[in-house]
Protein backbone atom coordinates (compact mmCIF):
# COMPACT_ATOMS: atom_id res chain seq x y z
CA UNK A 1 0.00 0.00 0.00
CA UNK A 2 2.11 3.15 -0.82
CA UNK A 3 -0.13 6.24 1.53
CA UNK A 4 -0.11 9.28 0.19
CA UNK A 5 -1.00 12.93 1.85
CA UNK A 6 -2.91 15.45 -0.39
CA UNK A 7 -2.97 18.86 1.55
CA UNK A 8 -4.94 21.72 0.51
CA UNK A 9 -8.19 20.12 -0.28
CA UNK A 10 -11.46 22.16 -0.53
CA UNK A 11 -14.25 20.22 1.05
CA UNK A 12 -17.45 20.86 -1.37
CA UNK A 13 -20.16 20.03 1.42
CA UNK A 14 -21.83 23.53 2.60
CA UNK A 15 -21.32 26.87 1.28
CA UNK A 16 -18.00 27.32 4.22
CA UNK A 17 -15.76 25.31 1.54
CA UNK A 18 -13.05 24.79 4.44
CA UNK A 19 -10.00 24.93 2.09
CA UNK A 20 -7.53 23.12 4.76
CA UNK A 21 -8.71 19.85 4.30
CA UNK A 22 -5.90 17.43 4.21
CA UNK A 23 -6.44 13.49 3.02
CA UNK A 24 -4.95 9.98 3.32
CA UNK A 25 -4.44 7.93 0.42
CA UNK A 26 -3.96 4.87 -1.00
CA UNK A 27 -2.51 5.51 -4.23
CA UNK A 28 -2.39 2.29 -5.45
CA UNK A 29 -5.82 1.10 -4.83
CA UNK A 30 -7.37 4.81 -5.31
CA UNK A 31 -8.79 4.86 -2.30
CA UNK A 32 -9.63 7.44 0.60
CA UNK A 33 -7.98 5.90 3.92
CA UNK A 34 -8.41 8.91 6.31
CA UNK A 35 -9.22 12.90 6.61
CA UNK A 36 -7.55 15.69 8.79
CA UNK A 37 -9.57 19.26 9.40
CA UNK A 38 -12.77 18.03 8.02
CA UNK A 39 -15.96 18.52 9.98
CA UNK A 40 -18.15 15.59 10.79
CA UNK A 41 -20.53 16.31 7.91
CA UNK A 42 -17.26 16.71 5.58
CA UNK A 43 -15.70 13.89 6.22
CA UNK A 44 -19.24 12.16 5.31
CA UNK A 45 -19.30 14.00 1.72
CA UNK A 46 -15.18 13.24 0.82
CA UNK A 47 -15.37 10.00 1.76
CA UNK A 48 -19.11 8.84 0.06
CA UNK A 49 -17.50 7.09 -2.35
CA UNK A 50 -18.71 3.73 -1.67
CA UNK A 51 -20.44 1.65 -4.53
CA UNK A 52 -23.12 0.91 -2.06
CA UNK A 53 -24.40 4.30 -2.27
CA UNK A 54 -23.40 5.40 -5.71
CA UNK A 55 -25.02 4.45 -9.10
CA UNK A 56 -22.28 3.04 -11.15
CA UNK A 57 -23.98 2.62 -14.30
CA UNK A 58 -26.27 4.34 -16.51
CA UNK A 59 -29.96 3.72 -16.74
CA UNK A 60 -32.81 3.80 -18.60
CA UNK A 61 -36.28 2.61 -16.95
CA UNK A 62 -37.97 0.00 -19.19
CA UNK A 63 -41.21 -1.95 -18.87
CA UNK A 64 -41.19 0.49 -15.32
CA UNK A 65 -37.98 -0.95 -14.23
CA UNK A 66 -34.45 0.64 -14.54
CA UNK A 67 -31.83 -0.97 -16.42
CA UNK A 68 -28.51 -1.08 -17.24
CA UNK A 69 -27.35 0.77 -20.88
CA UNK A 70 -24.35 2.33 -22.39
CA UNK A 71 -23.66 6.29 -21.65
CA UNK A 72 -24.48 6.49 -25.61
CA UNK A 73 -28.09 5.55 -24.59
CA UNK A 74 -29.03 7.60 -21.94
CA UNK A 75 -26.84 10.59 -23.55
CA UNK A 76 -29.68 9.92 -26.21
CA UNK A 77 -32.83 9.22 -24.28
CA UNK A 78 -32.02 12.30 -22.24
CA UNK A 79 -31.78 14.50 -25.01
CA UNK A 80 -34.64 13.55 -27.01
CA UNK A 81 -36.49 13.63 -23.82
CA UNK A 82 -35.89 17.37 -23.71
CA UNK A 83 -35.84 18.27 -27.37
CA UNK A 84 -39.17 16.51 -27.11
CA UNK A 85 -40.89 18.11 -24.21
CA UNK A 86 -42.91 21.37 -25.04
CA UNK A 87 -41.41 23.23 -21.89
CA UNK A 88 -39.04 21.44 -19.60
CA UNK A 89 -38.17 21.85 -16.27
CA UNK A 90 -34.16 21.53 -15.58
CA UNK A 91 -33.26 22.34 -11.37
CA UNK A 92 -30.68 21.48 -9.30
CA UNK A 93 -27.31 22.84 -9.48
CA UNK A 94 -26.37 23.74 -6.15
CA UNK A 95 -23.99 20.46 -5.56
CA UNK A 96 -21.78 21.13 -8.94
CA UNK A 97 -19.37 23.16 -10.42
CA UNK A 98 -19.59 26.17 -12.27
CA UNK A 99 -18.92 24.63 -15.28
CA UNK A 100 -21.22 22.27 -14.85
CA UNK A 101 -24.34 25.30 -14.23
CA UNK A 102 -22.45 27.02 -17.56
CA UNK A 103 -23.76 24.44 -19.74
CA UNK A 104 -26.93 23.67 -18.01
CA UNK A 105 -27.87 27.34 -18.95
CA UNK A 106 -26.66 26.29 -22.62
CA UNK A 107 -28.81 23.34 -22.65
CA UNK A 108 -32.08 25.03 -20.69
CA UNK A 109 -31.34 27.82 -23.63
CA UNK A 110 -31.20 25.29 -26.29
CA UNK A 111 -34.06 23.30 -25.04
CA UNK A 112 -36.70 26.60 -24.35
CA UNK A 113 -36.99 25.20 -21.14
CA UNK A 114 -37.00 26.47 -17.31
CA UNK A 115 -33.56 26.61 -15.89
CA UNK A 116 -34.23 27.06 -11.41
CA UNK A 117 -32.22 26.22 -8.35
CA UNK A 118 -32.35 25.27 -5.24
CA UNK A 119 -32.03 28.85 -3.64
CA UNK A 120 -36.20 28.71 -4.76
CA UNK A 121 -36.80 26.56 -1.68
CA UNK A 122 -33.89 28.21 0.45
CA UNK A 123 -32.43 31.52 -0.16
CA UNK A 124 -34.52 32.88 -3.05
CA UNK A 125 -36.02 35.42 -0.76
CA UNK A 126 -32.93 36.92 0.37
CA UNK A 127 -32.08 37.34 -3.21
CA UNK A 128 -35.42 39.00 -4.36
CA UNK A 129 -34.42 41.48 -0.65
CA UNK A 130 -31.13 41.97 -2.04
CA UNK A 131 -32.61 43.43 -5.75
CA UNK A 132 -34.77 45.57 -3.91
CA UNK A 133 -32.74 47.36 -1.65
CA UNK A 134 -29.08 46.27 -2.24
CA UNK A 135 -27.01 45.09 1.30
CA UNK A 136 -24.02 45.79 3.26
CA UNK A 137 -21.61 43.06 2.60
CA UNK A 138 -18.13 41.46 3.24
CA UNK A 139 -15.78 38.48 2.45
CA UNK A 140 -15.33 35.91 5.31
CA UNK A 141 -12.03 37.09 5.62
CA UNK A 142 -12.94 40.48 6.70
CA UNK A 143 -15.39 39.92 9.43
CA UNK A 144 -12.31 36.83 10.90
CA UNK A 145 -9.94 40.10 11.13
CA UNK A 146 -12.16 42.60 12.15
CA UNK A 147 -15.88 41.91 14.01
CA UNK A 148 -16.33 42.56 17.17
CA UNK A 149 -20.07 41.66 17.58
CA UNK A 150 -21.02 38.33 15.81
CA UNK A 151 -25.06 37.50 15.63
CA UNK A 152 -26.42 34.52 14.17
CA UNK A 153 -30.18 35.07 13.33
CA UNK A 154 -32.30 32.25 12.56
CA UNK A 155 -29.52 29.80 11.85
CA UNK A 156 -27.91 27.29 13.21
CA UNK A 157 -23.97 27.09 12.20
CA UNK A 158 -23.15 24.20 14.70
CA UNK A 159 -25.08 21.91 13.32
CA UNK A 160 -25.28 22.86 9.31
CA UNK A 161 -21.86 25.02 9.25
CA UNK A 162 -19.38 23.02 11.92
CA UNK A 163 -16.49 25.27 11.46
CA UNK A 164 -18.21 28.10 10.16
CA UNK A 165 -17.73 29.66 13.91
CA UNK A 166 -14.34 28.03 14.04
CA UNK A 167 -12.58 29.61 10.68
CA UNK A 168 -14.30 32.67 10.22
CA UNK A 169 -16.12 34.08 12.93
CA UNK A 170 -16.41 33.66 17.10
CA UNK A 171 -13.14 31.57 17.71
CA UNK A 172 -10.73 32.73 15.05
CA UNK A 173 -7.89 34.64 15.44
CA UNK A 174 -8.37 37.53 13.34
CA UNK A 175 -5.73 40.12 12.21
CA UNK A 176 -6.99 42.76 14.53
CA UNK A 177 -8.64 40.51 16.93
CA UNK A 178 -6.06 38.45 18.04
CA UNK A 179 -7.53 36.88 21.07
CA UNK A 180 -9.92 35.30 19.39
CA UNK A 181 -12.89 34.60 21.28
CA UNK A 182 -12.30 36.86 24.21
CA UNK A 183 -12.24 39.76 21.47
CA UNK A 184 -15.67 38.85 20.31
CA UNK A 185 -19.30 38.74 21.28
CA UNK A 186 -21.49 36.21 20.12
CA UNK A 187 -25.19 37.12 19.74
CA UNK A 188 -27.82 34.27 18.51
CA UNK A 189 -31.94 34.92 17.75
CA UNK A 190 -34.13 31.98 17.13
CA UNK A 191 -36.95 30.75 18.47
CA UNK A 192 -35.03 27.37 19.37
CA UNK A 193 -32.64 26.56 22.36
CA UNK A 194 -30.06 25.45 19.74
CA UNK A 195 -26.47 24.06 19.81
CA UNK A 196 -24.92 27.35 18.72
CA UNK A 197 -27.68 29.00 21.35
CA UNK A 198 -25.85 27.10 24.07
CA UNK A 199 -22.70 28.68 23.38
CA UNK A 200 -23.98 32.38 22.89
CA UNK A 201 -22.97 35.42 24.97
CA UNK A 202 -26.44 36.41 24.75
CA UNK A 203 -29.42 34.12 23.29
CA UNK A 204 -32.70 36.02 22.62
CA UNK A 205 -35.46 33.43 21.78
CA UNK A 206 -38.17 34.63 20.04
CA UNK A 207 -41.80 33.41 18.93
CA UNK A 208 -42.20 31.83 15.43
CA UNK A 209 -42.57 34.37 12.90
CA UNK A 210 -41.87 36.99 15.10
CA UNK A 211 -38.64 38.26 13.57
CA UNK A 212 -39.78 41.48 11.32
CA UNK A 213 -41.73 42.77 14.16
CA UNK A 214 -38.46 41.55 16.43
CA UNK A 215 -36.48 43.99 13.74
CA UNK A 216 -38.74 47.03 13.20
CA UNK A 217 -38.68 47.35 16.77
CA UNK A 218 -34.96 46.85 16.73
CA UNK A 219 -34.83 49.60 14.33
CA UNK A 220 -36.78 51.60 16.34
CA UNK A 221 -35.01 51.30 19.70
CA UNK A 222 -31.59 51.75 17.46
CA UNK A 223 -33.56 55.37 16.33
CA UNK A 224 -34.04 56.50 19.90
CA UNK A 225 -37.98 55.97 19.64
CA UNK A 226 -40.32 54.65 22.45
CA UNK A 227 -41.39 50.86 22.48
CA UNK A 228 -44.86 51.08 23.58
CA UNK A 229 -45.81 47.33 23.51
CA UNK A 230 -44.06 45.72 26.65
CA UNK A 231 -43.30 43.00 24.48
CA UNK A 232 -42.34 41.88 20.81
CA UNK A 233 -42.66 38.84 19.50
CA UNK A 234 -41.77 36.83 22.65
CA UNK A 235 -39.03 39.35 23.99
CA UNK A 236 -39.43 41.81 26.87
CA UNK A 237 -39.45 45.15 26.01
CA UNK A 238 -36.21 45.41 28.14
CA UNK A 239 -34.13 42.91 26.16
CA UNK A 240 -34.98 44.61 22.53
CA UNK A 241 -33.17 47.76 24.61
CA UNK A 242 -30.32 45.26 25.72
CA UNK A 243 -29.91 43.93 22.32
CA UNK A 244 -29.97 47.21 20.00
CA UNK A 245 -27.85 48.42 22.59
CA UNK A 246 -25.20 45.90 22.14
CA UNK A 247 -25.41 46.28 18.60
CA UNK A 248 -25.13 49.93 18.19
CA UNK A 249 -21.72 49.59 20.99
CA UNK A 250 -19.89 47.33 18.24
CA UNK A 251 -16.98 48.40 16.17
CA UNK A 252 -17.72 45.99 13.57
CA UNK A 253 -20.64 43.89 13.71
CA UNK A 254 -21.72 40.76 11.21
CA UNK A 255 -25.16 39.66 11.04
CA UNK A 256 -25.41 35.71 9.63
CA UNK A 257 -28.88 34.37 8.62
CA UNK A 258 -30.37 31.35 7.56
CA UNK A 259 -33.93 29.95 6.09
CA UNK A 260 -35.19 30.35 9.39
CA UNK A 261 -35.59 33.80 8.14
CA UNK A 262 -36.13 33.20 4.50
CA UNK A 263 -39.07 30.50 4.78
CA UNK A 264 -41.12 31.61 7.73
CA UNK A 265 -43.69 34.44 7.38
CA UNK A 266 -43.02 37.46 5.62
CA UNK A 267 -40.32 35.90 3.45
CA UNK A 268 -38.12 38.55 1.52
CA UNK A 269 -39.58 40.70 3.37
CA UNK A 270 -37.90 39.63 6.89
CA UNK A 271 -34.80 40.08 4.57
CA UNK A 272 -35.53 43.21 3.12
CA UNK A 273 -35.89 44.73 7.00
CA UNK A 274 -32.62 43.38 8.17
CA UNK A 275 -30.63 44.93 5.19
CA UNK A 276 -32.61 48.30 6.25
CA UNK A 277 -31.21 47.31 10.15
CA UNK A 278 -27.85 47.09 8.84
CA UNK A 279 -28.27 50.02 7.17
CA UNK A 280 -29.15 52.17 10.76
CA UNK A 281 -26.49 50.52 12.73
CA UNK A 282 -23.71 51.40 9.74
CA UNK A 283 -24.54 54.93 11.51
CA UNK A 284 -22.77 53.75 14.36
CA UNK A 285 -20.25 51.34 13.55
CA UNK A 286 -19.73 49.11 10.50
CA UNK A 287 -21.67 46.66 10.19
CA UNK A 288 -22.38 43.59 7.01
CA UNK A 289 -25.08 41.51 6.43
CA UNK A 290 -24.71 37.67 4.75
CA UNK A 291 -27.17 34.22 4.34
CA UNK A 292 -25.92 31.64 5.54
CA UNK A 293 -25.79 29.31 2.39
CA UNK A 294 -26.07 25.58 2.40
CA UNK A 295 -24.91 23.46 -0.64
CA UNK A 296 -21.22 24.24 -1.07
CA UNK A 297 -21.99 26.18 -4.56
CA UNK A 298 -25.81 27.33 -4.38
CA UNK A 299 -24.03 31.04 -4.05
CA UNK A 300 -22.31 29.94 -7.67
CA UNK A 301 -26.00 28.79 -8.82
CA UNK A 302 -26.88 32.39 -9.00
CA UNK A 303 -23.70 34.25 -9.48
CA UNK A 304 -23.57 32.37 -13.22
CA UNK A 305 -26.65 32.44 -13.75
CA UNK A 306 -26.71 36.33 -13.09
CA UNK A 307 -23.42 36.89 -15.33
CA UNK A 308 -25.42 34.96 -17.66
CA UNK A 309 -28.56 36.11 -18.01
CA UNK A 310 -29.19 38.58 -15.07
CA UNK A 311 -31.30 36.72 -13.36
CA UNK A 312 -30.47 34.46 -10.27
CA UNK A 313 -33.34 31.72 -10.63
CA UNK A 314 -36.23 31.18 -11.95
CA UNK A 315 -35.34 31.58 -15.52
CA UNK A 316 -37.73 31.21 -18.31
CA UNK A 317 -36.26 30.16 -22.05
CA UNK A 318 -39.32 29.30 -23.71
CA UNK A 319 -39.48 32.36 -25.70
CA UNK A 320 -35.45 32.29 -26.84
CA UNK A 321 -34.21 35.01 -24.01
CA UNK A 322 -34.14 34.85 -20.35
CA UNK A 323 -37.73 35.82 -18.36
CA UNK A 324 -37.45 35.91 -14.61
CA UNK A 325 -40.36 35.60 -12.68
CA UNK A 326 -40.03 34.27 -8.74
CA UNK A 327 -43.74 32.02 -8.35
CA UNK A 328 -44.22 31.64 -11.92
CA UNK A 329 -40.98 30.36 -13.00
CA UNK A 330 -39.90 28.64 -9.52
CA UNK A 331 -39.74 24.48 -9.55
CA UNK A 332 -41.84 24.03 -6.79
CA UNK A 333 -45.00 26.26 -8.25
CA UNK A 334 -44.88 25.05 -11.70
CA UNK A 335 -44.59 21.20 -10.63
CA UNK A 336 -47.88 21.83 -8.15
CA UNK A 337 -49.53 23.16 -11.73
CA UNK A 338 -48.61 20.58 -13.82
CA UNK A 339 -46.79 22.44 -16.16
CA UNK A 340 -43.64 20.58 -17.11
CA UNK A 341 -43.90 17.79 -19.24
CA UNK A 342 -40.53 16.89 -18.91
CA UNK A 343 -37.69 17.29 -15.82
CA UNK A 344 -34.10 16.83 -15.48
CA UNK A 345 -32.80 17.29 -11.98
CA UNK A 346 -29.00 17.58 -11.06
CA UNK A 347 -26.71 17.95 -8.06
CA UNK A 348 -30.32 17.83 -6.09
CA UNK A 349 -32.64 15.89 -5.13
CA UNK A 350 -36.54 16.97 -5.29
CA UNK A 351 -38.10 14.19 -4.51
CA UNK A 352 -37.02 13.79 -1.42
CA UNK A 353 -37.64 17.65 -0.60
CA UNK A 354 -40.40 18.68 -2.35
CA UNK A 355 -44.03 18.84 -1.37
CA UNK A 356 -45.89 15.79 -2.27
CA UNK A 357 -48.27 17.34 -4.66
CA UNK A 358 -44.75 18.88 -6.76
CA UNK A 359 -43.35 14.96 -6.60
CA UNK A 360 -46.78 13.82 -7.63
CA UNK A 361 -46.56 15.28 -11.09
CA UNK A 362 -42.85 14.23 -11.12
CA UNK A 363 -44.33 10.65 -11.44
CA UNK A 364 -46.27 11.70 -14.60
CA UNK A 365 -43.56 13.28 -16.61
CA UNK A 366 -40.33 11.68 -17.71
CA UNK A 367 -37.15 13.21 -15.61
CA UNK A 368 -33.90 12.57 -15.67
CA UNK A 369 -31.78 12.35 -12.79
CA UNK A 370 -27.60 13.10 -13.13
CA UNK A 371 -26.03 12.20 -9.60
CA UNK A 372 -23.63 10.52 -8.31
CA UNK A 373 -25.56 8.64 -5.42
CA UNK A 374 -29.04 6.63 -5.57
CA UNK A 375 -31.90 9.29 -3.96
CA UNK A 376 -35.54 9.29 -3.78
CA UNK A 377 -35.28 11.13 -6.98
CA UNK A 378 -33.56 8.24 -8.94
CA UNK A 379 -36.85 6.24 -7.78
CA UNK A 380 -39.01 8.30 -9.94
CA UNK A 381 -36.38 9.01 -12.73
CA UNK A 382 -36.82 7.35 -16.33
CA UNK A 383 -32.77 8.43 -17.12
CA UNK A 384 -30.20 8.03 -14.57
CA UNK A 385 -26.88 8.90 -15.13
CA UNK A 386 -23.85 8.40 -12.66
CA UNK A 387 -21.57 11.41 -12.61
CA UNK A 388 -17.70 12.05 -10.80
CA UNK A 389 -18.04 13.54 -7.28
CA UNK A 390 -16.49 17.35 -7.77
CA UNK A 391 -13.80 18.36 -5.26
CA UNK A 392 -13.05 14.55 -4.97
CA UNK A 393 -12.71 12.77 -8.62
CA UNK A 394 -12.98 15.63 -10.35
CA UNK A 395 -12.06 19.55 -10.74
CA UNK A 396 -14.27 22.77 -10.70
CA UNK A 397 -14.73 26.37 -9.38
CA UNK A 398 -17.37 27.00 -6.93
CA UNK A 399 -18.70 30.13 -5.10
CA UNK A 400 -18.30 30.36 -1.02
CA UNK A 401 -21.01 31.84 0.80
CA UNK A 402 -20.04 35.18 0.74
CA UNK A 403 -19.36 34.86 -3.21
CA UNK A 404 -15.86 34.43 -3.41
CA UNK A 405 -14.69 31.84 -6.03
CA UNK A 406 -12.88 28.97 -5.17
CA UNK A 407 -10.99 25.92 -7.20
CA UNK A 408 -11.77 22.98 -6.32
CA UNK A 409 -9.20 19.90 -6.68
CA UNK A 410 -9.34 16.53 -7.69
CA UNK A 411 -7.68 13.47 -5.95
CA UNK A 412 -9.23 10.62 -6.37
CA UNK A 413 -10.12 8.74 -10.04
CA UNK A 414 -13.48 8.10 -10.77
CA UNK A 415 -14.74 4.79 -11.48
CA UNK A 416 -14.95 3.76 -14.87
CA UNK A 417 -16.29 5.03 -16.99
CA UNK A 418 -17.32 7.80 -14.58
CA UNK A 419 -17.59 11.54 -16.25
CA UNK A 420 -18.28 15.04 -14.64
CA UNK A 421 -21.76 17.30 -14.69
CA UNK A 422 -19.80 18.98 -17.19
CA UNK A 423 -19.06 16.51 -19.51
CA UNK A 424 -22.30 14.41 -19.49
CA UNK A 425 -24.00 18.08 -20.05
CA UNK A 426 -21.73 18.86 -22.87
CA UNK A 427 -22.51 15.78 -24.36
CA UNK A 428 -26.76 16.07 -23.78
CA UNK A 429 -25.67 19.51 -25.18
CA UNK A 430 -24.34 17.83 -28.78
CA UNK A 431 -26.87 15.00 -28.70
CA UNK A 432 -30.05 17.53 -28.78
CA UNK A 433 -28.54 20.05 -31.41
CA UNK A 434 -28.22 16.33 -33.59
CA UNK A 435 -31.21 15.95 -32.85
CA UNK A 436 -32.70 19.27 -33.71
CA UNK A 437 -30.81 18.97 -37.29
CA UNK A 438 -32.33 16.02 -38.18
């Protein structure tokens, strides 16, 4: 066995993409022995490689059962599949490269069809905020050397960012906050006692669907104006006072949040008063605003498909040029009206997160399925296609959290016969303008 050590890894799990992962290798047998700096939901991702959980070959379902055919053939089947359907739906992308999302907006151009990710079911809101009113922003690297005041507001980093406390916020030594910690305060709002709760300087839990109220009278206390309710949304009157006094005292304040705010009432919304928070306590100190984002490139979902087209999501091709058009456009609302008559989901998996009536008319339409593991969605696919695992078998750029682009590396081999997002799109890509010719 001759063990190798491959340093410098980027771990493509959540939008954190910890870039200090280091591996163990067996060279000879291509095969992951051991990982170093990877969280516990990390480790999980690099090292899913085994064939119990991955689809190795391509299929096709026949006589309603799935069977084994050349790439060739489900290259094909996909393609006239699409070229076929009147207006497809094609969603996913938040699990591959950019590449990869490069040509699926070729292919979603090429086809007419619907091209939508999975910030429609996360962080679409926060985007539709953002276009209405702009934001304060930073990198990652900015708030590690500089905040003071840290608040995490309706997310939960310890258990769906490990390390995102770790490398870039509460315990990290920062440039100008070199002890870490004891230079910091952390501040967490939810209406759970959670994990990264526990650990908080100073937990405020609120009701559900409390927090826009919870922030206009934020915003309020911030301005110097009288509370007159003795409480808002769960909090005493006092604590608002505490807390918008704490955050007006910082020197540089970052406010994380996740689809606790984005998904509960008042949607964008919620959003759309927290940049307008930001914006008051910037008369004070500075102070950024930024999602927390889940897949490891959802953020690079959008940012290509804004360079693209100019639209994050929820893009419409059927005409020949992009329409955007959040509810009309979105996978979730045009599955519950039966509009697709044809699906191809990557890098996702819808049926095992979508509303049943949406994953009801999935069963009536043909959908292909490109992944690298067997989901609920290969269940109701009629194409499967096995693809490479990115930032393990195979190379890419992907978008952190906070939009800044990262390479990813390869060091592993794929199976066999094994190709990337990119290359199986490329390929649906050729396959449907042959098809178009004819």
């Amino acid at each position: 066995m001759t063990e190798k050590v491959v340093k410098d890894i980027v771990c493509s799990f959540c939008g954190c993409l910890c870039d200090d992962i280091e591996a163990l290798i067996d060279e000879d047998k291509n095969q992951l022995i051991e990982t170093y700096n990877a969280c516990t939901l990390g480790f999980h991702k690099i090292s899913a490689l085994s064939e119990d959980h991955r689809v190795m070959k391509p299929m096709i379902r026949k006589n309603g059962e799935l069977v084994e055919v050349s790439l060739e053939e489900a290259i094909e089947k996909a393609a006239q599949i699409l070229v076929d359907a009147k207006w497809p739906l094609l969603y996913g992308w938040s699990s591959t490269s950019n590449e990869a999302i490069s040509a699926g907006l070729e292919l979603t151009e090429e086809v007419q069809g619907v091209m939508d990710n999975t910030a429609s079911v996360c962080h679409g809101p926060s985007l539709l905020a953002v276009q209405d009113s702009g934001y304060s922003g930073s990198t990652l690297g900015d708030v590690k050397n500089r905040a003071t005041v840290i608040v995490y507001w309706a997310s939960n980093p310890m258990a769906a960012h490990p390390r995102h406390l770790a490398r870039y916020t509460t315990f990290m030594r920062g440039y100008f906050r070199e002890r870490g910690v004891k230079d910091r305060t952390l501040v967490v709002v939810d209406p759970r006692n959670t994990d990264t709760a526990k650990i908080a300087d100073h937990f405020y839990q609120i009701k559900p669907n409390g927090d826009y109220e919870l922030v206009a009278a934020l915003r309020a206390a911030i301005r110097g104006l009288e509370l007159k309710q003795d409480e808002v949304a769960g909090l005493p009157k006092e604590k608002i006072l505490e807390m918008a006094k704490l955050l007006k005292e910082a020197d540089y304040g970052a406010l994380f949040f996740g689809l606790g705010l984005t998904m509960s009432k008042g949607k964008h919304r919620n959003v759309d008063n927290a940049i307008s928070l930001i914006r008051d306590l910037n008369s004070y100190g500075k102070w950024v605003l930024a999602p927390m984002r889940g897949h490891y490139n959802v953020a690079g979902a959008n940012v290509v498909s804004g360079w693209t087209t100019g639209y994050g999501f929820a893009i419409d091709f059927s005409l020949g040029y992009p329409r955007y058009n959040p509810g009309e456009y979105t996978s979730v609302d045009m599955l519950c009206r039966e509009e697709p008559d044809a699906m191809l989901s990557i890098a996702a998996d819808p049926a095992g997160n979508f509303p049943a009536k949406a994953v009801k008319h999935m069963h009536k339409i043909p959908v292909i399925n490109i992944d690298p593991h067997y989901t609920p969605t290969t269940e109701v696919s009629d194409v499967v296609i096995p693809v490479s695992i990115v930032g393990v078998e195979a190379e890419g750029t992907a978008y952190r959290m906070d939009r800044v682009p990262i390479r990813l590396r390869k060091f592993l081999n794929p199976p066999e016969g094994i190709l990337s997002d990119e290359e199986i799109l490329k390929k649906i890509i050729a396959k449907a303008k042959e098809i178009k010719a004819k």
